[in-house]
PDB file of N, CA and C in Angstrom:
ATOM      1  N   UNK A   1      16.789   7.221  25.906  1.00  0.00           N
ATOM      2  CA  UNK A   1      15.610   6.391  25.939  1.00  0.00           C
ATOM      3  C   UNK A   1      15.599   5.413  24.770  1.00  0.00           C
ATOM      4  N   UNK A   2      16.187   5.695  23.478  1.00  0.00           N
ATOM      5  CA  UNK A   2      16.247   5.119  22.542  1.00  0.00           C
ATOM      6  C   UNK A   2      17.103   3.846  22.794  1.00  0.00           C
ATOM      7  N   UNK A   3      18.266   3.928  23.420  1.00  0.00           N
ATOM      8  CA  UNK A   3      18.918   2.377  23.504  1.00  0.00           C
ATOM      9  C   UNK A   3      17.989   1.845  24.522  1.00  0.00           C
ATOM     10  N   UNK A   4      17.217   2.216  25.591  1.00  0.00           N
ATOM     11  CA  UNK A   4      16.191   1.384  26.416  1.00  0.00           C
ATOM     12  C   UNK A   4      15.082   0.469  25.308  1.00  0.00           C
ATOM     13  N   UNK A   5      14.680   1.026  24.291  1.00  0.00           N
ATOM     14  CA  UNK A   5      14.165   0.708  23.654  1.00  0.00           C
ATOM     15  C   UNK A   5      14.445  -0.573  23.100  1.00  0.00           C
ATOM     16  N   UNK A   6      16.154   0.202  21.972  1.00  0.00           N
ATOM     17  CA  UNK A   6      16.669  -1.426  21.558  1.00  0.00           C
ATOM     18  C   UNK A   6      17.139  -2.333  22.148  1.00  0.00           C
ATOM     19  N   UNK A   7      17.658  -2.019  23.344  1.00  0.00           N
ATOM     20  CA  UNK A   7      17.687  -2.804  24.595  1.00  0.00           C
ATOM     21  C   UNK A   7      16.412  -3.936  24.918  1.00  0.00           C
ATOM     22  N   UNK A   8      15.398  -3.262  24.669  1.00  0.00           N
ATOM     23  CA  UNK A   8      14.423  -4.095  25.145  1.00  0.00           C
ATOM     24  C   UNK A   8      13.677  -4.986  24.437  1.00  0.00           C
ATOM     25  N   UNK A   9      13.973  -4.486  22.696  1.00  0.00           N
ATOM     26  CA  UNK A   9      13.423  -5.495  21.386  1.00  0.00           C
ATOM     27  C   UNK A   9      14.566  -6.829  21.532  1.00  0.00           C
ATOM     28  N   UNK A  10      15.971  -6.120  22.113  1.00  0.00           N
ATOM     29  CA  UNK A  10      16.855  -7.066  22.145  1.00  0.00           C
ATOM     30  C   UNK A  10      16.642  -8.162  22.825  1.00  0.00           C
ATOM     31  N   UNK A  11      16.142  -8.073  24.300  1.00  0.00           N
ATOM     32  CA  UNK A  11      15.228  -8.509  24.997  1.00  0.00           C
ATOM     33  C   UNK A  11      14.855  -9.806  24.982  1.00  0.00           C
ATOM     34  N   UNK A  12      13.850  -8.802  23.853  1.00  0.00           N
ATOM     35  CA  UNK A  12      12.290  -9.806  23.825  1.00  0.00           C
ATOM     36  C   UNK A  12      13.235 -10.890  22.568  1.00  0.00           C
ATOM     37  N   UNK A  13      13.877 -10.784  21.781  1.00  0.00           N
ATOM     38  CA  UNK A  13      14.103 -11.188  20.699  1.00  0.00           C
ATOM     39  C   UNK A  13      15.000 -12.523  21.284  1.00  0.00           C
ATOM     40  N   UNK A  14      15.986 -12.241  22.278  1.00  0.00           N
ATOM     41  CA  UNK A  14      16.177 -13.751  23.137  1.00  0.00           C
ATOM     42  C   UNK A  14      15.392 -14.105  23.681  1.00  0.00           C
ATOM     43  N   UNK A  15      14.627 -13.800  24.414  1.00  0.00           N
ATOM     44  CA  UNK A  15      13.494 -14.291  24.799  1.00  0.00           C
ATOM     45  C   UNK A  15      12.994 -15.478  23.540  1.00  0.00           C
ATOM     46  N   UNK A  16      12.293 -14.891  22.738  1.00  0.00           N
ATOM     47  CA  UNK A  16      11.688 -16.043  21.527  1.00  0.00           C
ATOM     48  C   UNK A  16      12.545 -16.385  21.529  1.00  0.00           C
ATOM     49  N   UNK A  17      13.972 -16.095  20.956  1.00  0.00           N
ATOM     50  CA  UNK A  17      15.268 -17.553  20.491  1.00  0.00           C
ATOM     51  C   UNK A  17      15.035 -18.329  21.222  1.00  0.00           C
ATOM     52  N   UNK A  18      14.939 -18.198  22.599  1.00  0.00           N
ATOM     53  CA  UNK A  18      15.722 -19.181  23.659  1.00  0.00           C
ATOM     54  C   UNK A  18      14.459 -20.438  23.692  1.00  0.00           C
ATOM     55  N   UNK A  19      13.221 -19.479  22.949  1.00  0.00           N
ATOM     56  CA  UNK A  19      11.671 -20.189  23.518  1.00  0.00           C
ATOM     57  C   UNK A  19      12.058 -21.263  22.234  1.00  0.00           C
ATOM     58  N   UNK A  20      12.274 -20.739  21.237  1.00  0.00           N
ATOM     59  CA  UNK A  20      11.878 -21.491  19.792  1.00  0.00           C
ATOM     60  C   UNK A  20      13.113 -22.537  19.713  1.00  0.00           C
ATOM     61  N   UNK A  21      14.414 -22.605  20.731  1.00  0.00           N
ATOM     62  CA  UNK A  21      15.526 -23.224  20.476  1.00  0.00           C
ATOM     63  C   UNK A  21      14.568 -24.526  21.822  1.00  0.00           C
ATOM     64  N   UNK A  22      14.530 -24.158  22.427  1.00  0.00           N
ATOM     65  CA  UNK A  22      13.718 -25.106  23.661  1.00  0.00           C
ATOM     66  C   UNK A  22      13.202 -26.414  22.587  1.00  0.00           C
ATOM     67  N   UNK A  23      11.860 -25.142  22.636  1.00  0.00           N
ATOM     68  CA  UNK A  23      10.632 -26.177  21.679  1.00  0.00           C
ATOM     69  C   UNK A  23      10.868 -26.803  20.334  1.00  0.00           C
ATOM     70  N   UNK A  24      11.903 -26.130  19.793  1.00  0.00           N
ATOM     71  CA  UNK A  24      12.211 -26.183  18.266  1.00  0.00           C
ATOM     72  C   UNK A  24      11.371 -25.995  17.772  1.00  0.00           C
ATOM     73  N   UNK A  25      11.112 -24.626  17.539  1.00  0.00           N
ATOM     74  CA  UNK A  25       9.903 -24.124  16.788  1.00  0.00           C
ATOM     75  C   UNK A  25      10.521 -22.861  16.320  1.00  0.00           C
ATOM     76  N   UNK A  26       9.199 -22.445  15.025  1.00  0.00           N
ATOM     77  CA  UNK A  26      10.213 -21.080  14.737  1.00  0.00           C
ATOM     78  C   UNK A  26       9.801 -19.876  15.514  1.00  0.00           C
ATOM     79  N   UNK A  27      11.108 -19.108  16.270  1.00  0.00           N
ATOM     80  CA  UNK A  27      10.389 -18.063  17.144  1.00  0.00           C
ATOM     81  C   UNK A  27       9.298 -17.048  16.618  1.00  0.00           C
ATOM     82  N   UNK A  28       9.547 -17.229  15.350  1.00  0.00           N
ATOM     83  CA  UNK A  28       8.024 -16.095  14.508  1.00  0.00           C
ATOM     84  C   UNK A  28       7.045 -16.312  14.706  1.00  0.00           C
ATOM     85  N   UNK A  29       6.632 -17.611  14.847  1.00  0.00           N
ATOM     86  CA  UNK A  29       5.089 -18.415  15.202  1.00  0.00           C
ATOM     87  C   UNK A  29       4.934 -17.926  16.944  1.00  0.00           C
ATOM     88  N   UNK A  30       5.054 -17.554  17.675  1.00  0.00           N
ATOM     89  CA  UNK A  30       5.061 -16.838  18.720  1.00  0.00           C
ATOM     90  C   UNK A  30       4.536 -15.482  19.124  1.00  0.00           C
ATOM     91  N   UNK A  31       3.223 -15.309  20.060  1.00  0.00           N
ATOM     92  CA  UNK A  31       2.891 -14.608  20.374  1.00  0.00           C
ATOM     93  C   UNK A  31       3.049 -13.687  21.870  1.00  0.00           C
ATOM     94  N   UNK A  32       3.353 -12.472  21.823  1.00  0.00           N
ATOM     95  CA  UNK A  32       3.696 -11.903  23.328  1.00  0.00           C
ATOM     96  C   UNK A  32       2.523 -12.771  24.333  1.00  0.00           C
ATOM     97  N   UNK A  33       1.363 -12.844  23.571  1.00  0.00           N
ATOM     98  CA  UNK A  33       0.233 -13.146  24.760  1.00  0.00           C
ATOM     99  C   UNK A  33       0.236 -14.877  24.952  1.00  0.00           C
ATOM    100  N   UNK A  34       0.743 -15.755  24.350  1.00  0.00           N
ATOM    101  CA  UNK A  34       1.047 -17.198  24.243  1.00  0.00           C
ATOM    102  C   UNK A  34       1.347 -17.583  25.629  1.00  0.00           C
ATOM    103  N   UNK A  35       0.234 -18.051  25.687  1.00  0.00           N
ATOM    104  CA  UNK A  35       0.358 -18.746  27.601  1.00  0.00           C
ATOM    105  C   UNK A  35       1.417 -19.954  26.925  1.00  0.00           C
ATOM    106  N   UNK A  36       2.263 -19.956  27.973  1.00  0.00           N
ATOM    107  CA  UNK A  36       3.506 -21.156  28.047  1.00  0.00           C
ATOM    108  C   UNK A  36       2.747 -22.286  28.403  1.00  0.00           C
ATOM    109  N   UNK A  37       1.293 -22.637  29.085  1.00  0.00           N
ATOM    110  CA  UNK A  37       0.851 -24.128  29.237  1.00  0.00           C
ATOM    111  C   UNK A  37      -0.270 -24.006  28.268  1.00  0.00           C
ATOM    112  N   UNK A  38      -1.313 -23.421  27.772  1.00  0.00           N
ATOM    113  CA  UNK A  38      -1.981 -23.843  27.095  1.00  0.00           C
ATOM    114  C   UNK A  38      -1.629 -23.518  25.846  1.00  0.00           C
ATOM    115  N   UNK A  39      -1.014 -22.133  25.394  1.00  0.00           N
ATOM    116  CA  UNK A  39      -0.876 -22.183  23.835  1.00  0.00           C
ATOM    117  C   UNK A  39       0.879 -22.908  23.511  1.00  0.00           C
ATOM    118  N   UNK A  40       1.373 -22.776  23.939  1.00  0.00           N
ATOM    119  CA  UNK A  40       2.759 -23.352  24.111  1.00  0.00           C
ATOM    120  C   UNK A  40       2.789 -25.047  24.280  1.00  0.00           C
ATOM    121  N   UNK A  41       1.998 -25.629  25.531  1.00  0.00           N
ATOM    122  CA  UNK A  41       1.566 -27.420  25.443  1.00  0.00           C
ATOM    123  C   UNK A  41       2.903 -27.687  26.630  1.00  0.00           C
ATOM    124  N   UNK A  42       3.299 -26.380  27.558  1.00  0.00           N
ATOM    125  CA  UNK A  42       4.628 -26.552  28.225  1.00  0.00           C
ATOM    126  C   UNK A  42       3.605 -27.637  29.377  1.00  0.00           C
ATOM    127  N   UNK A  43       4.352 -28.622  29.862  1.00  0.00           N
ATOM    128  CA  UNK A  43       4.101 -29.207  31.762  1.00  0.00           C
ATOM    129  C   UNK A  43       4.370 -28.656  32.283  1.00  0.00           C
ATOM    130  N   UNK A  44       4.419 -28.841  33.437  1.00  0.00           N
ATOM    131  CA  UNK A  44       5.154 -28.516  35.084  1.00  0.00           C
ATOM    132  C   UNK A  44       6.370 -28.311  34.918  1.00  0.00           C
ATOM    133  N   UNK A  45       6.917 -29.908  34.468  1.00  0.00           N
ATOM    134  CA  UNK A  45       8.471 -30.412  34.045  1.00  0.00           C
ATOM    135  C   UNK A  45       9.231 -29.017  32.661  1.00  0.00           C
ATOM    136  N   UNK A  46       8.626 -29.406  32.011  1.00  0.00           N
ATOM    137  CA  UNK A  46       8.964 -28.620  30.893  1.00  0.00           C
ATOM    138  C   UNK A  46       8.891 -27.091  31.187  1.00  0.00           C
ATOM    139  N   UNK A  47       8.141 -26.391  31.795  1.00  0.00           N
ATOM    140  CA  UNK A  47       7.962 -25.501  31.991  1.00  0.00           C
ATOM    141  C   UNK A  47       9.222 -24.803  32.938  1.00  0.00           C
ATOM    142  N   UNK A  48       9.764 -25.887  33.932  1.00  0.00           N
ATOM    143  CA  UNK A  48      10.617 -25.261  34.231  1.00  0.00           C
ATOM    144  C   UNK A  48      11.741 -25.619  33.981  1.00  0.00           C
ATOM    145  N   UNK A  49      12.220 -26.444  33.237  1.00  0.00           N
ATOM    146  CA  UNK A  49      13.174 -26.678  32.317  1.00  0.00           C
ATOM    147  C   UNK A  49      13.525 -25.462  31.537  1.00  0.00           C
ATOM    148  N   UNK A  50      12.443 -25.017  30.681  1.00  0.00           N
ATOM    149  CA  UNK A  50      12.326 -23.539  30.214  1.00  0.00           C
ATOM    150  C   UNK A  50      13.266 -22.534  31.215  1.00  0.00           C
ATOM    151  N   UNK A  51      12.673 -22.322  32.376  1.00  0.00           N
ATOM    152  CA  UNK A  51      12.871 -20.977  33.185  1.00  0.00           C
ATOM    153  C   UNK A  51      14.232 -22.006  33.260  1.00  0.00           C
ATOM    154  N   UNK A  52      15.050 -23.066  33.470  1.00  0.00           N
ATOM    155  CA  UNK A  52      16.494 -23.097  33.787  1.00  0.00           C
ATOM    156  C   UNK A  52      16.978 -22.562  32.098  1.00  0.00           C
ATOM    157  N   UNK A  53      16.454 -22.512  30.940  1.00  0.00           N
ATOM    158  CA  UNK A  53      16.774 -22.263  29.176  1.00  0.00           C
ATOM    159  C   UNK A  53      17.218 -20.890  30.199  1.00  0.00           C
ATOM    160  N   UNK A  54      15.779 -20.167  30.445  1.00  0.00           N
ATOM    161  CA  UNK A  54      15.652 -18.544  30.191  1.00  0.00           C
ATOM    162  C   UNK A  54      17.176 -17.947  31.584  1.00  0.00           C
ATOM    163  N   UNK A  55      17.056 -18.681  32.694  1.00  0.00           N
ATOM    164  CA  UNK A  55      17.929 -18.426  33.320  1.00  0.00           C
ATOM    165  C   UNK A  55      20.003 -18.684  32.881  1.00  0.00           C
ATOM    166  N   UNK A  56      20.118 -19.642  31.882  1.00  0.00           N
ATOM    167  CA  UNK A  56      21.351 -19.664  31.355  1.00  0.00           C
ATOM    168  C   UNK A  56      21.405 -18.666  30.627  1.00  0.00           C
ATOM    169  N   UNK A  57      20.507 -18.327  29.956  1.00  0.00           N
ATOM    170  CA  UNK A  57      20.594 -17.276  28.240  1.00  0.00           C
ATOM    171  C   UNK A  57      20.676 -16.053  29.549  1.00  0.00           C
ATOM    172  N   UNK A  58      20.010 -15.581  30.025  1.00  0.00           N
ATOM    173  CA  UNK A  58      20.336 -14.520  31.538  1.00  0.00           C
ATOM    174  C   UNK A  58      21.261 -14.190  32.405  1.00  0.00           C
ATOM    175  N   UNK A  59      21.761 -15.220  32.120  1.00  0.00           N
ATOM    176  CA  UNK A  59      22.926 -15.538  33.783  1.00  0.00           C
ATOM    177  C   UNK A  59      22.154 -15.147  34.549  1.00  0.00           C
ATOM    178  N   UNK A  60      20.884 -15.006  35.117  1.00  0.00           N
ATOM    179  CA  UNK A  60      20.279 -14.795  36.141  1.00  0.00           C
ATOM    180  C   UNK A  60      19.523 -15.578  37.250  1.00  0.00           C
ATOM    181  N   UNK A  61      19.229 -16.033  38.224  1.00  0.00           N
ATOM    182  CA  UNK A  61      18.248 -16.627  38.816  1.00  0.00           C
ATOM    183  C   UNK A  61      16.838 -16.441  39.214  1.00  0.00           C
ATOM    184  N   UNK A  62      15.825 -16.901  38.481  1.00  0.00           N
ATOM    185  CA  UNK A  62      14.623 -16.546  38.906  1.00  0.00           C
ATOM    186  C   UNK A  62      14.068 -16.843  40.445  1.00  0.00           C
ATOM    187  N   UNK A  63      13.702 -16.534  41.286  1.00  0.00           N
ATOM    188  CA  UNK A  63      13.166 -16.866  42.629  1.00  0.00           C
ATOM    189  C   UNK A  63      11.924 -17.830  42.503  1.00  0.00           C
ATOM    190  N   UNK A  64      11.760 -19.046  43.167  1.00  0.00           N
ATOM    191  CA  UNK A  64      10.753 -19.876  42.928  1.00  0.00           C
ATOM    192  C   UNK A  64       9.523 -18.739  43.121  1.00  0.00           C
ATOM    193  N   UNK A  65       9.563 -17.666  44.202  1.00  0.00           N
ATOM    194  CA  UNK A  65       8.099 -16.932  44.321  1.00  0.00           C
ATOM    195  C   UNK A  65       7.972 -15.875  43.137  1.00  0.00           C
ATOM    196  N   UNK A  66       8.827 -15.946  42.330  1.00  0.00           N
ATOM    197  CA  UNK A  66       8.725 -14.957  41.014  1.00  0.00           C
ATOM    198  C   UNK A  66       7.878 -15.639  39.918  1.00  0.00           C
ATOM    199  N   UNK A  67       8.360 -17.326  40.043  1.00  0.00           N
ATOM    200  CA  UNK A  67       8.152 -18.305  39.432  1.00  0.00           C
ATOM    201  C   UNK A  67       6.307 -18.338  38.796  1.00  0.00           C
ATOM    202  N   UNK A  68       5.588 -17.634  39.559  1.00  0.00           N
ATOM    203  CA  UNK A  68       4.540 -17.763  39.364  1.00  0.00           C
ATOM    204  C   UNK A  68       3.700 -16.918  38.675  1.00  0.00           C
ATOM    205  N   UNK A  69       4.471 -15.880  38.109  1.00  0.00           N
ATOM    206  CA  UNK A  69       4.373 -14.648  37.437  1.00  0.00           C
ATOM    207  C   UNK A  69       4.654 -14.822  35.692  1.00  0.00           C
ATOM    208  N   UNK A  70       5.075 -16.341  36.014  1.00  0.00           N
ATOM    209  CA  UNK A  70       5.294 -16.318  34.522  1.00  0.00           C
ATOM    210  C   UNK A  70       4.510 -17.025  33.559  1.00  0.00           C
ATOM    211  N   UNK A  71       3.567 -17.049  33.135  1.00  0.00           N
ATOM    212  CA  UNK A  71       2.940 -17.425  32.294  1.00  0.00           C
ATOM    213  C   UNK A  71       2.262 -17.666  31.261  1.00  0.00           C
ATOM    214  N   UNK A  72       3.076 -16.191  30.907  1.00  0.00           N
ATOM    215  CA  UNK A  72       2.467 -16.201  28.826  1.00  0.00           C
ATOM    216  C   UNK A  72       4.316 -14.995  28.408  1.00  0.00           C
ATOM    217  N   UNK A  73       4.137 -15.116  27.624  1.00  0.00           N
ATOM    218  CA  UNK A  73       5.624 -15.181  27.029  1.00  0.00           C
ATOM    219  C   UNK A  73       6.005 -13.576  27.334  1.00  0.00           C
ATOM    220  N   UNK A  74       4.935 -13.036  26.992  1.00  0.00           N
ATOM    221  CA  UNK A  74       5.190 -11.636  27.337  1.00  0.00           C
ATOM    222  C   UNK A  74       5.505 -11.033  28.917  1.00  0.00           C
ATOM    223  N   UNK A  75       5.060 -11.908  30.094  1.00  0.00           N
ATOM    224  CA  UNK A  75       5.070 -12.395  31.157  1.00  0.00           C
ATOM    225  C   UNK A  75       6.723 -12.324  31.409  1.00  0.00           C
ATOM    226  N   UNK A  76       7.207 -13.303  30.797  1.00  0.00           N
ATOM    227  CA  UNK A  76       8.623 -13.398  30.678  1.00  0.00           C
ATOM    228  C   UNK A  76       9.373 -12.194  30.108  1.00  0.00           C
ATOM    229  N   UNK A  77       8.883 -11.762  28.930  1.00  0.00           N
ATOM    230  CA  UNK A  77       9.836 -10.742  28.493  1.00  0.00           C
ATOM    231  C   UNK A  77       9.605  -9.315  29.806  1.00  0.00           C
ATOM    232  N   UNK A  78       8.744  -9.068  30.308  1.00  0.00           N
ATOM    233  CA  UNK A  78       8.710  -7.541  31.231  1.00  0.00           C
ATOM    234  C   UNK A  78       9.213  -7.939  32.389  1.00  0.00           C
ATOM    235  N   UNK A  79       8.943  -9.811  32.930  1.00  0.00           N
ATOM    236  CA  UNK A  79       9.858  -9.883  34.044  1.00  0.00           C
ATOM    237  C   UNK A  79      11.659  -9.637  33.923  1.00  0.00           C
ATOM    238  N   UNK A  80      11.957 -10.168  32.780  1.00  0.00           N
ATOM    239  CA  UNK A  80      13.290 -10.043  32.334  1.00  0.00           C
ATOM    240  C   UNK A  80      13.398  -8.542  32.171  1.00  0.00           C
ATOM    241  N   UNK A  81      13.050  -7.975  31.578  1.00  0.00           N
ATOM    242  CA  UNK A  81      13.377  -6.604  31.412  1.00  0.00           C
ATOM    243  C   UNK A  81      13.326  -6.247  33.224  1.00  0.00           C
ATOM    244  N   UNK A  82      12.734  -5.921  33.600  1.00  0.00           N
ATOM    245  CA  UNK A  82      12.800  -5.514  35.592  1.00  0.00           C
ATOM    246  C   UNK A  82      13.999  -6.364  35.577  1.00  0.00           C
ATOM    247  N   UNK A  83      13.986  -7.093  35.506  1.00  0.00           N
ATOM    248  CA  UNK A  83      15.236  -7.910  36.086  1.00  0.00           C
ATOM    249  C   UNK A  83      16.637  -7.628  35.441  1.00  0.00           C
ATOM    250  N   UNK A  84      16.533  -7.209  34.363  1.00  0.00           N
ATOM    251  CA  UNK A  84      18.120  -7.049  33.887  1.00  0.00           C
ATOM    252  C   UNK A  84      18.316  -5.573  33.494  1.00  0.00           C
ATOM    253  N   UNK A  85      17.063  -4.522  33.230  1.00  0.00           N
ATOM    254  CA  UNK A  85      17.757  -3.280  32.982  1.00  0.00           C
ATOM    255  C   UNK A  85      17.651  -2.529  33.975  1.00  0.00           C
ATOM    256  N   UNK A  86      18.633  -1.378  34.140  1.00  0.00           N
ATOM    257  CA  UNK A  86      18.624  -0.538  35.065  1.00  0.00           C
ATOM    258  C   UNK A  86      16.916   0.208  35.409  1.00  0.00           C
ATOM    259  N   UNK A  87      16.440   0.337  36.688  1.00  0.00           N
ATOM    260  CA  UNK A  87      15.251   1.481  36.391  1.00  0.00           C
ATOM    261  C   UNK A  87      16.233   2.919  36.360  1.00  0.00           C
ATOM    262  N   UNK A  88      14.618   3.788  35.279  1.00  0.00           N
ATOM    263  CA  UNK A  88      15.783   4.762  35.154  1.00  0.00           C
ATOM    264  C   UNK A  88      14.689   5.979  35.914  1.00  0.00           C
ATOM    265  N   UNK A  89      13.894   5.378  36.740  1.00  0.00           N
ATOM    266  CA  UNK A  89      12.936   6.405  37.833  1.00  0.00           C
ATOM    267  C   UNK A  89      13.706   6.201  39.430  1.00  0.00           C
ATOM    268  N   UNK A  90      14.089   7.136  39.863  1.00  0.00           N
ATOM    269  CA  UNK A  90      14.443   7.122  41.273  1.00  0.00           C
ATOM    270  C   UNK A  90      13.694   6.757  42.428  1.00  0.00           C
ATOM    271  N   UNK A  91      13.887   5.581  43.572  1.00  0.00           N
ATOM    272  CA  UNK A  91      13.148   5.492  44.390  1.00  0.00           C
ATOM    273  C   UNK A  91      12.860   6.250  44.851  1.00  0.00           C
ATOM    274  N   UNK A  92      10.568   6.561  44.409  1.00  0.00           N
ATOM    275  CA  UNK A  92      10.132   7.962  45.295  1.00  0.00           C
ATOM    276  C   UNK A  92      10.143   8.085  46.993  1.00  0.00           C
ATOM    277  N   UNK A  93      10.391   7.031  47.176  1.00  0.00           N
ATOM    278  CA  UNK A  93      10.723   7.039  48.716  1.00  0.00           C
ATOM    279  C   UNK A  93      11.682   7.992  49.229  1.00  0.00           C
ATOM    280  N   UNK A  94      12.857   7.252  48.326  1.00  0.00           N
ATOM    281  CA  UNK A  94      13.831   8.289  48.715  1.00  0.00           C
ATOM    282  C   UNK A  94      14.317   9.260  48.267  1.00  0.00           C
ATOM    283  N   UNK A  95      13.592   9.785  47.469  1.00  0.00           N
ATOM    284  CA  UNK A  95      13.918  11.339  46.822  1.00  0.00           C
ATOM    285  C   UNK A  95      13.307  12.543  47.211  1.00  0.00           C
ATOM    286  N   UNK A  96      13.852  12.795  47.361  1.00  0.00           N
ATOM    287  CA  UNK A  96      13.850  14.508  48.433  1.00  0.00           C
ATOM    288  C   UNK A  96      13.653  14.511  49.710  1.00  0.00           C
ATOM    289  N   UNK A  97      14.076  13.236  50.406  1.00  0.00           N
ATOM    290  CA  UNK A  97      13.384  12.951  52.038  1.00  0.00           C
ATOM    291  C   UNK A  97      15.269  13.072  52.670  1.00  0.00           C
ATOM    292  N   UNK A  98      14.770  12.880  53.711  1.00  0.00           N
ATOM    293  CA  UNK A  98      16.082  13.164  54.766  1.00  0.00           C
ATOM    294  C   UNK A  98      15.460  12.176  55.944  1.00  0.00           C
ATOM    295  N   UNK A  99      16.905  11.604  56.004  1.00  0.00           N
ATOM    296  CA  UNK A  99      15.873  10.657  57.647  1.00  0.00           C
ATOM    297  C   UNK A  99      16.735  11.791  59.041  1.00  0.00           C
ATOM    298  N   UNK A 100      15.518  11.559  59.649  1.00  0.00           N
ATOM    299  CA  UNK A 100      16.021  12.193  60.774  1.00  0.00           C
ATOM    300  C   UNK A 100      15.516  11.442  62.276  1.00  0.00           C
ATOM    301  N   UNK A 101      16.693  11.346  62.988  1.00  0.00           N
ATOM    302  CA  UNK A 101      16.659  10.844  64.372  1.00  0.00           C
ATOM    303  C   UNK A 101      15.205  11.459  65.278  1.00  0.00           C
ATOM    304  N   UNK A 102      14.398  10.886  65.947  1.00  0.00           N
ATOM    305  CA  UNK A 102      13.441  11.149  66.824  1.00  0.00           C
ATOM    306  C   UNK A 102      14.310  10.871  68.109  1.00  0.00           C
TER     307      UNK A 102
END
């Protein structure tokens, strides 16, 4: 559980780089709760300029319908985390079930 942990300060900690290399700002001045349009001053444009920043530093692709989930920095860091670490809870669906033919 402990590398999930530093795993996940690791995280958040690109996360701000990638924010403070964008904006050129220092990532310390940054708050988890910092809405990206009003405390941040991101546009439309800019804003997703950002999510192409956060998607290179990722190698990942965000889905335009994910797209809307993101909106204060911390927003970003728990979507990224779902998105890049393993879950380490088993789908309860499928644990302890058996499918069986009718």
């Amino acid at each position: 559980m402990k590398s999930s942990l530093s795993s996940s300060a690791q995280l958040s900690q690109l996360v701000y780089q990638t924010l403070g290399s964008y904006l050129r700002r220092d990532p310390s001045t940054f708050q988890s709760e910092d809405s990206l349009r009003d405390d941040l001053g991101l546009d439309s444009l800019q804003t997703i300029e950002l999510v192409y920043e956060v998607e290179a530093a990722f190698d990942l692709q965000i889905p335009d319908e994910d797209f809307g989930r993101l909106t204060t920095i911390g927003d970003v860091v728990i979507y990224l985390t779902e998105r890049t670490q393993p879950s380490e809870h088993p789908n309860p669906q499928r644990a302890g079930t058996t499918h069986q033919k009718e």
